[in-house]
N, C-alpha and C. Protein backbone atom coordinates (compact mmCIF):
# COMPACT_ATOMS: atom_id res chain seq x y z
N UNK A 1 -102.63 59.44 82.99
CA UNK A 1 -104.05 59.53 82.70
C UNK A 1 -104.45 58.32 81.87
N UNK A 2 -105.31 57.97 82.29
CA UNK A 2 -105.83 56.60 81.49
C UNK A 2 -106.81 56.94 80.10
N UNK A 3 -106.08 56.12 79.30
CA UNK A 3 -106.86 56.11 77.95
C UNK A 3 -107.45 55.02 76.94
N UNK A 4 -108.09 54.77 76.06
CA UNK A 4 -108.67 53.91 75.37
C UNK A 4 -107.95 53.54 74.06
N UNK A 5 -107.61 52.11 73.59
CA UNK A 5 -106.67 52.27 72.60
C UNK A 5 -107.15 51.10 71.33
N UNK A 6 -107.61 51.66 70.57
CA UNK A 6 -108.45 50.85 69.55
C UNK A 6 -107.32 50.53 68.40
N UNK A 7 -106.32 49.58 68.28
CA UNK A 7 -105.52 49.11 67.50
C UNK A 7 -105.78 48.69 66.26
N UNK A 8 -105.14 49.16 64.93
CA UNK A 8 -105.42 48.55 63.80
C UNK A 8 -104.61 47.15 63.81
N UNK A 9 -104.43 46.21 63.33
CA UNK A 9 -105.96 45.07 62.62
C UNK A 9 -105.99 45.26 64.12
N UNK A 10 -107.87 44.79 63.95
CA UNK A 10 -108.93 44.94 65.54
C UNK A 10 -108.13 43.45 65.81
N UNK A 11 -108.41 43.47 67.21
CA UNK A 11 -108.26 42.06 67.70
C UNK A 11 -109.67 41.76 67.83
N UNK A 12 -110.71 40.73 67.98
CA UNK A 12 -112.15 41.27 67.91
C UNK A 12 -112.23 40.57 69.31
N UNK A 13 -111.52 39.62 70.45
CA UNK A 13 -111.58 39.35 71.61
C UNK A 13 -111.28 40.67 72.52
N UNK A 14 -110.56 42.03 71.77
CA UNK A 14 -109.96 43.25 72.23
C UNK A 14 -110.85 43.88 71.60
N UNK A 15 -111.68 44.42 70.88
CA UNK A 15 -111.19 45.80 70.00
C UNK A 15 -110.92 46.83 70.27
N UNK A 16 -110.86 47.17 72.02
CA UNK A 16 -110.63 48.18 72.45
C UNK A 16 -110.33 47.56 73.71
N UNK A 17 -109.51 48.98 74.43
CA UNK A 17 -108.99 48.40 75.67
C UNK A 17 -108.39 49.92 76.53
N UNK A 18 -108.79 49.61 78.19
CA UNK A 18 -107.79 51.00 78.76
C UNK A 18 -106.72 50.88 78.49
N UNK A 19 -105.68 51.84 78.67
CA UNK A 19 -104.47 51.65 78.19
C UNK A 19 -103.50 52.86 79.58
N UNK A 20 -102.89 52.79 79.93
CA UNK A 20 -101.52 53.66 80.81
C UNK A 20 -100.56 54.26 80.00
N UNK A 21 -100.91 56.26 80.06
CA UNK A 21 -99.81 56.88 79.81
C UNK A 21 -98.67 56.89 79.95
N UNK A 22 -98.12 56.44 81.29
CA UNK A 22 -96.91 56.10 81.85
C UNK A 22 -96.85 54.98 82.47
N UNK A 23 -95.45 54.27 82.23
CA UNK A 23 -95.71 52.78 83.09
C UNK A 23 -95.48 52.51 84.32
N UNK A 24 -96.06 51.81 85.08
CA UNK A 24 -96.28 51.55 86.27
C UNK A 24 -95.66 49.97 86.27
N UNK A 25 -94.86 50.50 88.10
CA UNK A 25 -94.44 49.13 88.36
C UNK A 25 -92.75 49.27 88.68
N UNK A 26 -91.92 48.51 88.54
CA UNK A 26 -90.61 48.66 89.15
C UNK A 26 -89.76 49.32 87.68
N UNK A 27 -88.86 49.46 88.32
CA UNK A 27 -88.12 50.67 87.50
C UNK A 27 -88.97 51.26 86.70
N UNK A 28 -89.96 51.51 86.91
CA UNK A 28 -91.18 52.46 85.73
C UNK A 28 -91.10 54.03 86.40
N UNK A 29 -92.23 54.89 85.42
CA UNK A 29 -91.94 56.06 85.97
C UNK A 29 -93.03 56.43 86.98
N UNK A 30 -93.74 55.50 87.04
CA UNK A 30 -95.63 55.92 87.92
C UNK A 30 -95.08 56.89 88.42
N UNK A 31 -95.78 58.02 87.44
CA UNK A 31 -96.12 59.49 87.75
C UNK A 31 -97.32 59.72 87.66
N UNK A 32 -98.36 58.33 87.29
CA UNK A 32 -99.79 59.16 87.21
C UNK A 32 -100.81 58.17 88.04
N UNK A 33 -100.85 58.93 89.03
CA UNK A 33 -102.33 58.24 90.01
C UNK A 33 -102.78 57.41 89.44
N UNK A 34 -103.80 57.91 88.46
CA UNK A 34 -104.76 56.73 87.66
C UNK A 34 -104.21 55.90 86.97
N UNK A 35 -102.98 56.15 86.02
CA UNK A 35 -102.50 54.90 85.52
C UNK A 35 -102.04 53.65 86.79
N UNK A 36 -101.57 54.05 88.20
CA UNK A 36 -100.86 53.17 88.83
C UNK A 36 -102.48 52.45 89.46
N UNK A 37 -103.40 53.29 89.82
CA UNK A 37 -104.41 52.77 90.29
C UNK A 37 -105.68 51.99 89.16
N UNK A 38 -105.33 52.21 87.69
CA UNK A 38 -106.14 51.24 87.06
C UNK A 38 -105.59 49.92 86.92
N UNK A 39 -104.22 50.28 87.21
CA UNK A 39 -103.25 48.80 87.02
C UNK A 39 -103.78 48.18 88.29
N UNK A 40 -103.68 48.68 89.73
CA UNK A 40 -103.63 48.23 90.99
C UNK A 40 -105.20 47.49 90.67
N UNK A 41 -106.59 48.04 90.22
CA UNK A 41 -107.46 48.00 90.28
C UNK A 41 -107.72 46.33 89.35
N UNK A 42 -106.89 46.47 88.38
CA UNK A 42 -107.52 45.04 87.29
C UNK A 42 -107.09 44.18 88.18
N UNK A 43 -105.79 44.49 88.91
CA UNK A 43 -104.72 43.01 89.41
C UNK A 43 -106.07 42.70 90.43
N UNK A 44 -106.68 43.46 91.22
CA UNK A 44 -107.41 43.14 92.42
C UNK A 44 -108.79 42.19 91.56
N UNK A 45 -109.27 43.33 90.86
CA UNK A 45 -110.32 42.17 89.84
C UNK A 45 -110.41 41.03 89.56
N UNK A 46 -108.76 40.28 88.68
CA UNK A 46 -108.56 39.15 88.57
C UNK A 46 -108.14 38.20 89.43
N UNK A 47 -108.08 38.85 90.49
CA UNK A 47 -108.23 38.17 92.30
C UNK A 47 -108.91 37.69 92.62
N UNK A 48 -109.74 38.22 92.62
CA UNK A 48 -111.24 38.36 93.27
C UNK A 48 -111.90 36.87 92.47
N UNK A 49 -111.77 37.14 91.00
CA UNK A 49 -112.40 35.80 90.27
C UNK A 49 -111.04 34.95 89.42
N UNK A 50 -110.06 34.22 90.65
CA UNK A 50 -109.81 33.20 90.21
C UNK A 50 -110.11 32.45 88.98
N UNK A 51 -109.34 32.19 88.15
CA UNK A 51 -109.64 31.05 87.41
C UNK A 51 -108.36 30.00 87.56
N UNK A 52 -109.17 28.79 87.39
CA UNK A 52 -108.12 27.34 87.75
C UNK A 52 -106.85 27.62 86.24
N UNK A 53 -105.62 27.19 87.07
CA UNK A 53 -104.77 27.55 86.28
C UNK A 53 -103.52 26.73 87.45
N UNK A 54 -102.45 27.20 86.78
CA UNK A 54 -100.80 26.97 87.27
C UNK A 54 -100.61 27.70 88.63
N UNK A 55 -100.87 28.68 88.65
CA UNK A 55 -100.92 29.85 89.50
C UNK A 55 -102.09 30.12 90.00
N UNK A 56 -101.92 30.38 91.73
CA UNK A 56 -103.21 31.34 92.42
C UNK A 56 -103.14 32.41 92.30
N UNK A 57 -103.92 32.96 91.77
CA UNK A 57 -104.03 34.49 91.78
C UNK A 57 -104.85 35.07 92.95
N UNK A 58 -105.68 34.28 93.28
CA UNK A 58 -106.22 35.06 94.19
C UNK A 58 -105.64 36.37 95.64
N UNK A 59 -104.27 35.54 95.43
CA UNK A 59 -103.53 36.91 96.35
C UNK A 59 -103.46 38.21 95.46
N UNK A 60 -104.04 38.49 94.48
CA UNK A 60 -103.96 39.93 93.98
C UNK A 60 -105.29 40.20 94.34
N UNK A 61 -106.43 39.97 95.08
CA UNK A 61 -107.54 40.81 95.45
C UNK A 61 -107.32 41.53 96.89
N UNK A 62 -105.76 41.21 97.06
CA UNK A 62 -105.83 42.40 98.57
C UNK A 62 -105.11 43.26 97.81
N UNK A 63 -104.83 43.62 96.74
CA UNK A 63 -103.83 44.46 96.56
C UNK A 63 -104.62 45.84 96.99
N UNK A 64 -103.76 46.63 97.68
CA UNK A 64 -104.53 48.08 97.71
C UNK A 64 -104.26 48.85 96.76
N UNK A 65 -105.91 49.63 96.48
CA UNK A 65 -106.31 50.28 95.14
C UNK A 65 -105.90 51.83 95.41
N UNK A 66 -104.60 51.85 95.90
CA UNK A 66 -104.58 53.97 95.97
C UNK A 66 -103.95 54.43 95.26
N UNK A 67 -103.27 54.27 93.94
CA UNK A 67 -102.69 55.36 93.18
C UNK A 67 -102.07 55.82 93.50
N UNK A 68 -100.89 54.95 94.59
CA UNK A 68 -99.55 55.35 94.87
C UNK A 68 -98.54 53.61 94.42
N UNK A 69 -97.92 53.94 94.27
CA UNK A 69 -97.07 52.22 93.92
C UNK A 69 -96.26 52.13 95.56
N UNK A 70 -96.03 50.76 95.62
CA UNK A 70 -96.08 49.80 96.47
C UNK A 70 -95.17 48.73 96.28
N UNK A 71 -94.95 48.22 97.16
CA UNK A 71 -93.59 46.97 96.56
C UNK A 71 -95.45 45.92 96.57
N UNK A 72 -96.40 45.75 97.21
CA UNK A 72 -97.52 44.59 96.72
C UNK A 72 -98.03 44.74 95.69
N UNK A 73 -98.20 46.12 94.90
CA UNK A 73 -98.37 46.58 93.04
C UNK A 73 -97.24 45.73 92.32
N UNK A 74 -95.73 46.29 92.60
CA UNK A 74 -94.67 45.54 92.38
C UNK A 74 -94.99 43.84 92.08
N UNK A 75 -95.03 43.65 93.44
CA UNK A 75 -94.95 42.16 93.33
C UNK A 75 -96.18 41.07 92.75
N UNK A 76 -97.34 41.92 93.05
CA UNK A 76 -98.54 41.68 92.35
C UNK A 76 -98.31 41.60 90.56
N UNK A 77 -97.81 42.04 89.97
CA UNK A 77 -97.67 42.46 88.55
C UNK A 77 -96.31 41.40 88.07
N UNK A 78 -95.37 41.28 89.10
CA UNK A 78 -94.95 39.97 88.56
C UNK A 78 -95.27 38.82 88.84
N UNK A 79 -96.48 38.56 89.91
CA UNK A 79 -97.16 37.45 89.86
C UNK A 79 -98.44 36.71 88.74
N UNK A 80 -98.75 38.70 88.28
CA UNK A 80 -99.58 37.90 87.31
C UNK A 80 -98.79 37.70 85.67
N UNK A 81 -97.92 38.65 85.61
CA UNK A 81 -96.86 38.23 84.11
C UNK A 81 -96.55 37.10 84.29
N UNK A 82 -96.43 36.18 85.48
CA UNK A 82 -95.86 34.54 85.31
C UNK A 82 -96.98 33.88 85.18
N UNK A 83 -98.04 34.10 85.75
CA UNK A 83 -99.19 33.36 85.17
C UNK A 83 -99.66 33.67 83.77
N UNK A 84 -99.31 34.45 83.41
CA UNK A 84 -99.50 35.18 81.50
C UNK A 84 -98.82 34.41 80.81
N UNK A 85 -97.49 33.83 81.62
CA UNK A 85 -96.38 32.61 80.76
C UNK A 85 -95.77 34.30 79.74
N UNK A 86 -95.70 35.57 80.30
CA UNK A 86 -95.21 37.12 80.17
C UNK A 86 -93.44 36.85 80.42
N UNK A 87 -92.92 38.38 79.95
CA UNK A 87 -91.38 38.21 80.37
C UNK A 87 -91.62 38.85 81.95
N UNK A 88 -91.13 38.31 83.04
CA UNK A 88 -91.68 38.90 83.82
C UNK A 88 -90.82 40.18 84.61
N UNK A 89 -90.77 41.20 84.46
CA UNK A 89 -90.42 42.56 84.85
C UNK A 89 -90.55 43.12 85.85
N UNK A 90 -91.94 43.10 86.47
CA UNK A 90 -92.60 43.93 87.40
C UNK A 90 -93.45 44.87 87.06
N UNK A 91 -93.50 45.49 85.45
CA UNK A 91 -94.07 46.47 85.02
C UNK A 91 -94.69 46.52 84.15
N UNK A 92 -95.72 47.12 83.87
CA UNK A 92 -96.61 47.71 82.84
C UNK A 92 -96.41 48.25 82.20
N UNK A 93 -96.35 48.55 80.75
CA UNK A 93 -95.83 49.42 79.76
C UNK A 93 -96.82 50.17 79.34
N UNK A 94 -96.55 51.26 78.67
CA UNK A 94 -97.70 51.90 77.35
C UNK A 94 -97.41 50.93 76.57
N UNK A 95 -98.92 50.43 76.36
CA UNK A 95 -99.17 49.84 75.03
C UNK A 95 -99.54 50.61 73.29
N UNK A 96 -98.96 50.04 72.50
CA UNK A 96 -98.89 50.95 71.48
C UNK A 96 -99.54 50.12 70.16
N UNK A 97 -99.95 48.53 70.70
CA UNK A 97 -100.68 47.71 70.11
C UNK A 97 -101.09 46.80 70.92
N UNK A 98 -101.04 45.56 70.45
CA UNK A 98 -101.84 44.71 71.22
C UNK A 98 -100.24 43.82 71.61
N UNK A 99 -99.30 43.74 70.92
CA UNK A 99 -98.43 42.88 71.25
C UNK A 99 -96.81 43.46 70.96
N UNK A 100 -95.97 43.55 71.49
CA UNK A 100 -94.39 43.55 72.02
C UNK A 100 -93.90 42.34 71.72
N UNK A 101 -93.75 42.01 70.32
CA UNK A 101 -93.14 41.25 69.78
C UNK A 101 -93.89 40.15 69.87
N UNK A 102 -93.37 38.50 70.54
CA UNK A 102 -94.57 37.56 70.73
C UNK A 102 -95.31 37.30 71.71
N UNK A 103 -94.90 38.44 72.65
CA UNK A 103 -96.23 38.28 73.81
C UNK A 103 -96.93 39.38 74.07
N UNK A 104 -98.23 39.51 74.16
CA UNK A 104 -99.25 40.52 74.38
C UNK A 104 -98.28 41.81 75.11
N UNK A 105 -98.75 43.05 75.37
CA UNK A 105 -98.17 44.14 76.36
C UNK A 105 -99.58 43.86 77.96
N UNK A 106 -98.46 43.52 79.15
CA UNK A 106 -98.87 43.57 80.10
C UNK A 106 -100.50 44.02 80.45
N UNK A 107 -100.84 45.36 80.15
CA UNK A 107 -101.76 45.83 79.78
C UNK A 107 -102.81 45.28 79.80
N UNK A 108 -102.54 44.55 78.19
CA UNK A 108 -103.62 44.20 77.12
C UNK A 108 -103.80 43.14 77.94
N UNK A 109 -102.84 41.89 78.59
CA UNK A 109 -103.80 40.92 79.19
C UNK A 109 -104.15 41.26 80.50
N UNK A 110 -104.40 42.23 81.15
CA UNK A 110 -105.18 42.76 82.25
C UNK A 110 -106.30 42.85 81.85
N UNK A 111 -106.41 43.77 80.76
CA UNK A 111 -108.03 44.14 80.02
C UNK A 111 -108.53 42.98 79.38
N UNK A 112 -107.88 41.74 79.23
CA UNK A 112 -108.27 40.87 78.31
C UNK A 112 -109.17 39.54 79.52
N UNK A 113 -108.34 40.00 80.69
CA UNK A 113 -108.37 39.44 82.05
C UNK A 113 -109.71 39.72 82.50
N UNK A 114 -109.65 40.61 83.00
CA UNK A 114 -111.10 41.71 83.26
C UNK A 114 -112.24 41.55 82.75
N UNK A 115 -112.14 41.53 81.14
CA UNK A 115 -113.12 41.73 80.20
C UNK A 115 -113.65 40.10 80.39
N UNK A 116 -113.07 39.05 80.75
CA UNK A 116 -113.41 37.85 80.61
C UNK A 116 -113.71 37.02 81.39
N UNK A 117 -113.63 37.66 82.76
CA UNK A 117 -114.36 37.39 84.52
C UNK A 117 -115.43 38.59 84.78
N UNK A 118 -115.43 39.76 83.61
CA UNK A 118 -116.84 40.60 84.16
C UNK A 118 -116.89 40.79 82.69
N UNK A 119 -117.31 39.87 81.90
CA UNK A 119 -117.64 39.97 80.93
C UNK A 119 -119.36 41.13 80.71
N UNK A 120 -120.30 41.00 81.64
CA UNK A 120 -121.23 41.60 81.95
C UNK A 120 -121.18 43.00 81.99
N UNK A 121 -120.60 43.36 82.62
CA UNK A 121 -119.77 44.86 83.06
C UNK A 121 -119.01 45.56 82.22
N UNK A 122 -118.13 44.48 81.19
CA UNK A 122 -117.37 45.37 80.31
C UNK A 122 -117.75 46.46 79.39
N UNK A 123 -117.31 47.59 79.11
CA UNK A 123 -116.19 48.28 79.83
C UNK A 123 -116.60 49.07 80.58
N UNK A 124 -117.82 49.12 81.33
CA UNK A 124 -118.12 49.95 82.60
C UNK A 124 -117.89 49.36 83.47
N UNK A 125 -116.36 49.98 83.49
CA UNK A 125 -115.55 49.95 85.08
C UNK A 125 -116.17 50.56 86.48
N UNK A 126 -117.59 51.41 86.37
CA UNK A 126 -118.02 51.56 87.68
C UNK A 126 -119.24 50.16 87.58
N UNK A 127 -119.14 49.55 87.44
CA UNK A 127 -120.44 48.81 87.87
C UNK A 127 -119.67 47.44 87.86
N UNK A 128 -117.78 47.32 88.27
CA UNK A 128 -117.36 46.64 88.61
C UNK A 128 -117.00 46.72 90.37
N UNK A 129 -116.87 45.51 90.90
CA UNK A 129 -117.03 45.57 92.35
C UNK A 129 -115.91 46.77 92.72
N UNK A 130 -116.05 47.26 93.59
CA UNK A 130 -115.27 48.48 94.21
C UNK A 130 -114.12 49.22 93.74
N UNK A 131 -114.92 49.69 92.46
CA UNK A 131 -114.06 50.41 91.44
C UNK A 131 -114.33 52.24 92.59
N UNK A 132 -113.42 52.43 92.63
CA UNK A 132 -113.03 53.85 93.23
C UNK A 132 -113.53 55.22 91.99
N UNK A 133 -113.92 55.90 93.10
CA UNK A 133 -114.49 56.70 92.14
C UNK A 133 -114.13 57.68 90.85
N UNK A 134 -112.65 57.50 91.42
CA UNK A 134 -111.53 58.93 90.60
C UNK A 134 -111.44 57.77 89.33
N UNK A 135 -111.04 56.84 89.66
CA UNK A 135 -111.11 55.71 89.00
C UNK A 135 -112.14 55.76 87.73
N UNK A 136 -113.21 55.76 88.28
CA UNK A 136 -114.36 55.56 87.41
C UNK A 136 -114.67 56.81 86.30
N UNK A 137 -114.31 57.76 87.08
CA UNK A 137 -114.53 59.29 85.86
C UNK A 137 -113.20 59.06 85.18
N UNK A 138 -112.06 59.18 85.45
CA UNK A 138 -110.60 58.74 84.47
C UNK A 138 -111.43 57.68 83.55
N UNK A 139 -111.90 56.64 83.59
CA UNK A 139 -112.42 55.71 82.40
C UNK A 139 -113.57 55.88 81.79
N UNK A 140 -114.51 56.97 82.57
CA UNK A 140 -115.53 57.66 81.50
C UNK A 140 -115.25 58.59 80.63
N UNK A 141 -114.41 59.45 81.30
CA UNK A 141 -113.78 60.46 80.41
C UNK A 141 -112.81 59.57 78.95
N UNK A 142 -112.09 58.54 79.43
CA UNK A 142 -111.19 57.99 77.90
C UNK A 142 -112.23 57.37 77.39
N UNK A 143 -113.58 57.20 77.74
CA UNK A 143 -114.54 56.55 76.72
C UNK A 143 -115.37 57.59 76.02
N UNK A 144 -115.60 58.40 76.63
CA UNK A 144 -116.73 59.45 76.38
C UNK A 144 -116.27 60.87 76.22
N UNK A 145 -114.96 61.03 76.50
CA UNK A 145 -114.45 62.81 75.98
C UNK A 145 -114.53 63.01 78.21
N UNK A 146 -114.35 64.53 77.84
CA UNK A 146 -114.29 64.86 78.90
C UNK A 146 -116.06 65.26 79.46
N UNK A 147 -116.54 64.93 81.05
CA UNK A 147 -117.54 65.36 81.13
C UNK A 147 -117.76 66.68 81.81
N UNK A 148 -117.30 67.26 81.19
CA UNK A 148 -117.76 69.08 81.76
C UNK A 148 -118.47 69.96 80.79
């Protein structure tokens, strides 16, 4: 289940960020739909808007967004940890701050990713391009409580 994770000291480029109950990705445990599909969902985001760099990313905007893992989630996630200059794994961790010693948690530079090609949009993940809908209530609900 996806959640919101406001870290003491704030980062103020972060001060908040989604975050994955369980980690997604190779040897991980993706047991939870939405965590594997908010991961699947940023990688496609930062696809979509390229930025000039070492690495093309743009092959992560086909990734498919279903909340099942995939060897292209897989391989997508160590394409973008090498462009992060990340240890590269394959996987996403729970983040429990902003950083895992001296490099950010996987995570955090997805949301940091996101937040900085839809800077407009942030953090309403539905009024990002073809954010899925299960998608979109999982990240209203970790912003706003539950809506029932």
């Amino acid at each position: 289940m996806v959640h919101v994770l406001a870290p003491k000291p704030v980062e103020m480029r972060l001060p908040v960020f989604f975050n994955v109950d369980s980690s997604v990705g190779r040897n991980a445990a993706n047991t939870s739909a939405e965590d594997i599909m908010l991961v699947q969902f940023f990688l496609s985001l930062v696809g979509k808007k390229p930025e000039a760099g070492s690495l093309d990313l743009s092959p992560l905007a086909k990734i498919p967004v279903t909340g099942r893992i995939n060897p292209e989630t897989m391989s997508s996630i160590e394409l973008f940890q090498r462009a992060a200059g990340a240890s590269v794994d394959g996987r996403v961790s729970v983040a429990k701050s902003y950083r895992h010693g001296a490099t950010a948690f996987t995570i955090v530079n997805l949301n940091f990713n996101v937040k900085r090609r839809f800077f407009q949009q942030w953090p309403n993940i539905e009024e990002m391009p073809g954010c899925p809908g299960i998608l979109n209530l999982a990240c209203r609900r970790a912003l706003v409580g539950d809506l029932q």
